[in-house]
PDB file of N, CA and C in Angstrom:
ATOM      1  N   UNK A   1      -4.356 -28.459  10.328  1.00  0.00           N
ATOM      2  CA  UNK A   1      -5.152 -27.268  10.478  1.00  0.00           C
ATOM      3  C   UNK A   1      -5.686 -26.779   9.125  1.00  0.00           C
ATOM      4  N   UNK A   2      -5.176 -26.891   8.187  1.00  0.00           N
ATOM      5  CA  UNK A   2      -4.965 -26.448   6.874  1.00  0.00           C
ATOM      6  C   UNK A   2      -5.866 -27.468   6.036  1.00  0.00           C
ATOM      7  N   UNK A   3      -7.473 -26.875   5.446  1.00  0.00           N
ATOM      8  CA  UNK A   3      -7.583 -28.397   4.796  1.00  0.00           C
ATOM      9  C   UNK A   3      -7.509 -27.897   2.878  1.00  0.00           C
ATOM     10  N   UNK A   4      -6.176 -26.871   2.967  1.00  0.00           N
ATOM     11  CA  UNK A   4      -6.124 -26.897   1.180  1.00  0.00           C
ATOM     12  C   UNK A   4      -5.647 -27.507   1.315  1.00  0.00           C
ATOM     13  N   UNK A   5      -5.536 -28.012  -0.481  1.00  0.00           N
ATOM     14  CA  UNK A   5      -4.636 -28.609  -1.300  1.00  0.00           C
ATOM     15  C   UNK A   5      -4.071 -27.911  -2.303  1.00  0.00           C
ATOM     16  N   UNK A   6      -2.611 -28.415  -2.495  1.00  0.00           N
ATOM     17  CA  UNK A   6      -1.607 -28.838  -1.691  1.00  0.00           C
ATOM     18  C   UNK A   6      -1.689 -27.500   0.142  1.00  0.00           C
ATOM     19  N   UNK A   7      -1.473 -27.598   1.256  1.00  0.00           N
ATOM     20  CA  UNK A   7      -1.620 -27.481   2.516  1.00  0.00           C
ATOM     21  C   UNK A   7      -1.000 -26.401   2.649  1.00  0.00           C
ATOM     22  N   UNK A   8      -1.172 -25.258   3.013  1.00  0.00           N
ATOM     23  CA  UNK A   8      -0.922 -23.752   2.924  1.00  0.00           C
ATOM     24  C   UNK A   8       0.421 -23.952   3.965  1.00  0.00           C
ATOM     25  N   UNK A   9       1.239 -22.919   3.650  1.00  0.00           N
ATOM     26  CA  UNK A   9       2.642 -23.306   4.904  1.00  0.00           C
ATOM     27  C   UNK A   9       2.262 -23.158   6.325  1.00  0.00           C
ATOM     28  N   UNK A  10       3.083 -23.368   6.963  1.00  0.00           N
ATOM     29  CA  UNK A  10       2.851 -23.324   8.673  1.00  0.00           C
ATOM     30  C   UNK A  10       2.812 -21.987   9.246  1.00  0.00           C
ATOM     31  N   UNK A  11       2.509 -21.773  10.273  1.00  0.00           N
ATOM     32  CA  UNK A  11       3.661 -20.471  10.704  1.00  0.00           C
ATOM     33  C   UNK A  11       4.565 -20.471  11.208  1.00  0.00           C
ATOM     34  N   UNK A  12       5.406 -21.296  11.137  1.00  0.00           N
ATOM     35  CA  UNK A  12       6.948 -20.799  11.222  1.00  0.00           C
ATOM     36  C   UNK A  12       7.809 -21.278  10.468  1.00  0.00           C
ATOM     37  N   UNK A  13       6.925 -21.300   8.725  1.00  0.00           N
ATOM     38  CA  UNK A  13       7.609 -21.499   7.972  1.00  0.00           C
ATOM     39  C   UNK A  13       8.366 -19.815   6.937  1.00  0.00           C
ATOM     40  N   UNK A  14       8.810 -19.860   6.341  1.00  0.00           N
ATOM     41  CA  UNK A  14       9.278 -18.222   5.936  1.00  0.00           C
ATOM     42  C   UNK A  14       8.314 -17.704   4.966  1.00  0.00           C
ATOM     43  N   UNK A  15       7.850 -18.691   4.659  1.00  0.00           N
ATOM     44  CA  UNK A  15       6.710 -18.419   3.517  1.00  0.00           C
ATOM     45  C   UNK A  15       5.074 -18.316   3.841  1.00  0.00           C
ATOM     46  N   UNK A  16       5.069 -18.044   5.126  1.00  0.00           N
ATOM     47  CA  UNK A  16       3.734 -17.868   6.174  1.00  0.00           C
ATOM     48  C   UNK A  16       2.862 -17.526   5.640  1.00  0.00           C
ATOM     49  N   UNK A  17       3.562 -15.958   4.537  1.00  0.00           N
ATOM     50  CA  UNK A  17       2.371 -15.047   4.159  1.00  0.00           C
ATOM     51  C   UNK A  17       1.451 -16.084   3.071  1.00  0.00           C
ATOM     52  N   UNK A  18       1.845 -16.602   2.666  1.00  0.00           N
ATOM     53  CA  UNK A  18       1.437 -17.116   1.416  1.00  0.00           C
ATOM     54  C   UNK A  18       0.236 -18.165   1.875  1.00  0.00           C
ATOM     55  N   UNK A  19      -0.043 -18.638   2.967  1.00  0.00           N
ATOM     56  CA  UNK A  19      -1.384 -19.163   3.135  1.00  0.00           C
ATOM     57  C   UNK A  19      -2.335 -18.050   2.818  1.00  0.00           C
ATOM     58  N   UNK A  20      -3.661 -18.921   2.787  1.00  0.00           N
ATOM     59  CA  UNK A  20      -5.027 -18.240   2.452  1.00  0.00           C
ATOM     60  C   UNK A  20      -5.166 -17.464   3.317  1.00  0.00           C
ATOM     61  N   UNK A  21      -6.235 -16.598   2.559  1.00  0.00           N
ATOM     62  CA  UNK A  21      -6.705 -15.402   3.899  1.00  0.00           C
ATOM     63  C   UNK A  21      -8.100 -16.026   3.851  1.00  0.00           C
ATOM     64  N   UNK A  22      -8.759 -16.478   5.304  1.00  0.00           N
ATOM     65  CA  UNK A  22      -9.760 -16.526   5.675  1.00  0.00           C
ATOM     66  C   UNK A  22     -11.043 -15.831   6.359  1.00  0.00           C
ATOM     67  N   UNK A  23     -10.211 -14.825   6.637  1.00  0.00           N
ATOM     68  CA  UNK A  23     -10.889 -13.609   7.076  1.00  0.00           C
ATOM     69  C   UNK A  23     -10.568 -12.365   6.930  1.00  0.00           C
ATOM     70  N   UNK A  24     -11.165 -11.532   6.299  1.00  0.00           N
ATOM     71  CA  UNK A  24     -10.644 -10.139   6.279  1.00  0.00           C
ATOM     72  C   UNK A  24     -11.255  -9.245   6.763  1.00  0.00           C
ATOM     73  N   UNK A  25     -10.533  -8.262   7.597  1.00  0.00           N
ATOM     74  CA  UNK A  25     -11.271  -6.772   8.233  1.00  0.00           C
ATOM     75  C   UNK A  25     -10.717  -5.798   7.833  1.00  0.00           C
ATOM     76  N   UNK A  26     -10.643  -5.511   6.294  1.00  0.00           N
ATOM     77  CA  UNK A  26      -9.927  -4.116   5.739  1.00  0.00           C
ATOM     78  C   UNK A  26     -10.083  -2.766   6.767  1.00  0.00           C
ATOM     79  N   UNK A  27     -11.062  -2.907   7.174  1.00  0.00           N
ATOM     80  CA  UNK A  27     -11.864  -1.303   7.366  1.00  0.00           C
ATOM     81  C   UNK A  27     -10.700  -1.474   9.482  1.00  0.00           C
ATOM     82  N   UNK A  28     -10.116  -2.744   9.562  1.00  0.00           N
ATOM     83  CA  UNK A  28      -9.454  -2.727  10.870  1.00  0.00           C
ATOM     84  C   UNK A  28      -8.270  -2.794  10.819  1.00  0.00           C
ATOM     85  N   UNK A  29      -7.494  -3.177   9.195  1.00  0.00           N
ATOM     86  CA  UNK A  29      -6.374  -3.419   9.119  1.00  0.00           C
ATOM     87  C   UNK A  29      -5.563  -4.552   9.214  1.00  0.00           C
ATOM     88  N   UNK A  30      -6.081  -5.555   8.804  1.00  0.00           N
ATOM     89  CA  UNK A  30      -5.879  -6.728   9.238  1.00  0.00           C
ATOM     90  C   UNK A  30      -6.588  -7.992   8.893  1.00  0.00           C
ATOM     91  N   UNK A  31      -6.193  -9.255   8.699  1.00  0.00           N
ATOM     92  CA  UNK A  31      -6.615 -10.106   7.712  1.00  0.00           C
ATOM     93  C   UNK A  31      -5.944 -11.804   8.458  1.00  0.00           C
ATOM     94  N   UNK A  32      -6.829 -12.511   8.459  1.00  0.00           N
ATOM     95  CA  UNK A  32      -6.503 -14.060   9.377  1.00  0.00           C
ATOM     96  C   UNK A  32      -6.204 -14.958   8.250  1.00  0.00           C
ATOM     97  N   UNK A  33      -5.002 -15.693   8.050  1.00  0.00           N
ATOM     98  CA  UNK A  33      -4.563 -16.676   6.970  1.00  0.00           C
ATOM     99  C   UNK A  33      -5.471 -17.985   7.571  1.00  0.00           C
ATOM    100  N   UNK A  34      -5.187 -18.652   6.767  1.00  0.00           N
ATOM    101  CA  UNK A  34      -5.278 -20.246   7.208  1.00  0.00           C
ATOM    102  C   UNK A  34      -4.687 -20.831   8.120  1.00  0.00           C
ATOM    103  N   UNK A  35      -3.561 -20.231   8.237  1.00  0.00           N
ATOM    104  CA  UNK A  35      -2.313 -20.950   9.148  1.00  0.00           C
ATOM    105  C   UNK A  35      -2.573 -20.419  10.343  1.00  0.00           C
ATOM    106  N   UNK A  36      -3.328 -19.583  10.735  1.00  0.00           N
ATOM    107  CA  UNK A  36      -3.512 -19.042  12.205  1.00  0.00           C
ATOM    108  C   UNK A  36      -2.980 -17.751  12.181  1.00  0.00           C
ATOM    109  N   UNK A  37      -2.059 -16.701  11.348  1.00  0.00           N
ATOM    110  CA  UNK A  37      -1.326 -15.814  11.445  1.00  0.00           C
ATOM    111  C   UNK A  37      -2.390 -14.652  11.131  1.00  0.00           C
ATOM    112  N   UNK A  38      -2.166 -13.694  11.952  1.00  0.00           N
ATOM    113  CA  UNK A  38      -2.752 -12.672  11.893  1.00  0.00           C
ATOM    114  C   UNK A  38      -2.109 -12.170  11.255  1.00  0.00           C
ATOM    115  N   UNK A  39      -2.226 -11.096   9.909  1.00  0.00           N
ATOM    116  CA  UNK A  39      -1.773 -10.691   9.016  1.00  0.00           C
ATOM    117  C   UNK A  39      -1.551  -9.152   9.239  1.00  0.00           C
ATOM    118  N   UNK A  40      -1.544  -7.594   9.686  1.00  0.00           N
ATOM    119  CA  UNK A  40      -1.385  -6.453   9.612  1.00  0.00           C
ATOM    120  C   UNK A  40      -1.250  -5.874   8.569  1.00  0.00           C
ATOM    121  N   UNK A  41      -1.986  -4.549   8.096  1.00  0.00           N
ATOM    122  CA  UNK A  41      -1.908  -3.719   6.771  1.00  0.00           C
ATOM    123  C   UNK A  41      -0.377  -3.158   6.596  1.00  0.00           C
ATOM    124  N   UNK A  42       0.237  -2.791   7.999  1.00  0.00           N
ATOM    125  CA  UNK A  42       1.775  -2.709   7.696  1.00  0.00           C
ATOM    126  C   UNK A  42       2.548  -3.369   7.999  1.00  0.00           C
ATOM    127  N   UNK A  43       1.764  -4.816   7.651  1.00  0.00           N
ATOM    128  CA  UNK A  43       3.059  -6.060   7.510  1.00  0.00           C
ATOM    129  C   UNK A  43       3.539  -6.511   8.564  1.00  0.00           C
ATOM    130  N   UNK A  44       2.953  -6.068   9.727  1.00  0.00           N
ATOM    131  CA  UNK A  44       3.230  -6.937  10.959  1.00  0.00           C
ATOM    132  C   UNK A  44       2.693  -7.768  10.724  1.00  0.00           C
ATOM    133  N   UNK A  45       2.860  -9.051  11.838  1.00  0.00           N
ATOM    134  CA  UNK A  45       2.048 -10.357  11.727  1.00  0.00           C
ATOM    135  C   UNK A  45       1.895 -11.320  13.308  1.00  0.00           C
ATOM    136  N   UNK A  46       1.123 -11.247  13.864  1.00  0.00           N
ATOM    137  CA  UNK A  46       0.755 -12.349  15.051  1.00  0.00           C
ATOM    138  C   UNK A  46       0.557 -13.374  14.819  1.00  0.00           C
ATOM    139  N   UNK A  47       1.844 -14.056  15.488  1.00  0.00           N
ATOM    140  CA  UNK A  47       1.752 -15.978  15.373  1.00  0.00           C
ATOM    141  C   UNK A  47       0.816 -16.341  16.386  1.00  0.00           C
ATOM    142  N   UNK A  48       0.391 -18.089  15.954  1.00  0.00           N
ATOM    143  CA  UNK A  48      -0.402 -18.281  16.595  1.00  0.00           C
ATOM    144  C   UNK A  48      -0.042 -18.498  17.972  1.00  0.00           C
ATOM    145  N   UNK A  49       1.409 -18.740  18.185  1.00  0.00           N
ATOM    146  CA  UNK A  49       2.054 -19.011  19.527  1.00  0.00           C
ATOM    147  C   UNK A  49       1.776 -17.269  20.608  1.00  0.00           C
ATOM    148  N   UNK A  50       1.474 -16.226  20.028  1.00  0.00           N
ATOM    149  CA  UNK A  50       1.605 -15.377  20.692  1.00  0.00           C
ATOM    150  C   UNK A  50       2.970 -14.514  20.016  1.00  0.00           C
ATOM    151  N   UNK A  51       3.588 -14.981  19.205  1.00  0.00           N
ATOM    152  CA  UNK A  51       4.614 -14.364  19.005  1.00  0.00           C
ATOM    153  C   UNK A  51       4.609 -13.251  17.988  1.00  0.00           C
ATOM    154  N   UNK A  52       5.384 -12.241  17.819  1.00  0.00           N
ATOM    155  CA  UNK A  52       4.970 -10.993  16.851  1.00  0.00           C
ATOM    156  C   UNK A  52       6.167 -10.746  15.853  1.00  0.00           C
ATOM    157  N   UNK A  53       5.880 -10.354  14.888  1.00  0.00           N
ATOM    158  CA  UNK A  53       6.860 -10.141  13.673  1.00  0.00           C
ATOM    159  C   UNK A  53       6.759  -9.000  13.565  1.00  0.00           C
ATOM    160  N   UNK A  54       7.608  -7.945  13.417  1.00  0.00           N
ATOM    161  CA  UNK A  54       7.774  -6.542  13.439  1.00  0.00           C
ATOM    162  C   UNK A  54       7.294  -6.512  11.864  1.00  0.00           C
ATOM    163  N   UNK A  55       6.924  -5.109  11.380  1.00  0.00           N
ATOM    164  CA  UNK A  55       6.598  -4.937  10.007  1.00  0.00           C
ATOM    165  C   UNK A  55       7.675  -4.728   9.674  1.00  0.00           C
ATOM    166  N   UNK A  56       7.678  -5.246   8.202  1.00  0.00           N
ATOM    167  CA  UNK A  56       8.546  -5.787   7.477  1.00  0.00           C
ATOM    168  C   UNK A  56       8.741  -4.990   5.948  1.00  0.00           C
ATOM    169  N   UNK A  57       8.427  -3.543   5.808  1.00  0.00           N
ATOM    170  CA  UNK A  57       7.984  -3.361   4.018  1.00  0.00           C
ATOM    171  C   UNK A  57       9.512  -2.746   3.558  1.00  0.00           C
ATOM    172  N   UNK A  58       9.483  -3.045   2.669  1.00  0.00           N
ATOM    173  CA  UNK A  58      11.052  -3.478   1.912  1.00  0.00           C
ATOM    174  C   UNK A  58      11.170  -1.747   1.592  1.00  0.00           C
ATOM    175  N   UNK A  59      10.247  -0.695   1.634  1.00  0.00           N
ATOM    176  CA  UNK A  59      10.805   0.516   2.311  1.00  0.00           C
ATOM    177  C   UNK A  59      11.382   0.942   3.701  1.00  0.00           C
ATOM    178  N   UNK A  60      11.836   0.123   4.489  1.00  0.00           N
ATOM    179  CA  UNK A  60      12.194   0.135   5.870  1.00  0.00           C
ATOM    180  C   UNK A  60      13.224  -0.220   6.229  1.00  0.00           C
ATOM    181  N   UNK A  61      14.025  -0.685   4.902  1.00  0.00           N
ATOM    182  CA  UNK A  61      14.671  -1.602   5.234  1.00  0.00           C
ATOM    183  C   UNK A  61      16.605  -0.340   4.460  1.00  0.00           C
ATOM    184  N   UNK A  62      17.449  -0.535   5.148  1.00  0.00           N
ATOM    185  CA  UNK A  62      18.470   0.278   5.361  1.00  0.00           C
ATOM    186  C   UNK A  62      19.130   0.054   3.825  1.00  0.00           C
ATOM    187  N   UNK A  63      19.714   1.121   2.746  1.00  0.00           N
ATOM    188  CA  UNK A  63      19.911   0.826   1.580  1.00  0.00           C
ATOM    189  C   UNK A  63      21.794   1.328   1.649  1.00  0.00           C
ATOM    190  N   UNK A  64      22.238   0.528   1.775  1.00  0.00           N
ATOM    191  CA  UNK A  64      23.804   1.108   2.051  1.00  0.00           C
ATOM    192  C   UNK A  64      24.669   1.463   0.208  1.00  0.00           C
ATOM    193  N   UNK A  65      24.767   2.858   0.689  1.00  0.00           N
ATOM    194  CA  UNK A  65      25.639   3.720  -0.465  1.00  0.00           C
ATOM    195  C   UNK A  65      26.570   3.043  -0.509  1.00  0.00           C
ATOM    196  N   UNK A  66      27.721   3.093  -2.033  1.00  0.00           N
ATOM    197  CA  UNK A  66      28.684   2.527  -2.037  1.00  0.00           C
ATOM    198  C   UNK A  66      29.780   3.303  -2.327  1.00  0.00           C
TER     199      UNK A  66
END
């Protein structure tokens, strides 16, 4: 699917984000990699299977006191 070089990752590799963006719709929030993954401004992401990745921003994420 991918015709860079070296071949942008898959999507369901962990490193998804890191393919190219081939399309962008700032003004919609949202941005199409190479790999098929729909990209989201808050880090959600639609696989190409249909499948969805919850947003992900490393403010969301639970910081346990010690």
């Amino acid at each position: 699917m991918c015709p860079h070089d070296p071949a942008c990752p898959h999507a369901d590799a962990k490193d998804r984000e890191a393919a190219r963006t081939i399309a962008t719709h700032p003004e919609q929030g949202w941005s199409l990699l190479c790999n098929g993954v729909v990209l989201f401004e808050d880090t959600g992401e639609l696989l190409p299977d249909g499948g969805v990745i919850a947003p992900h921003r490393p403010t969301d994420m639970a910081v346990n006191a010690a």
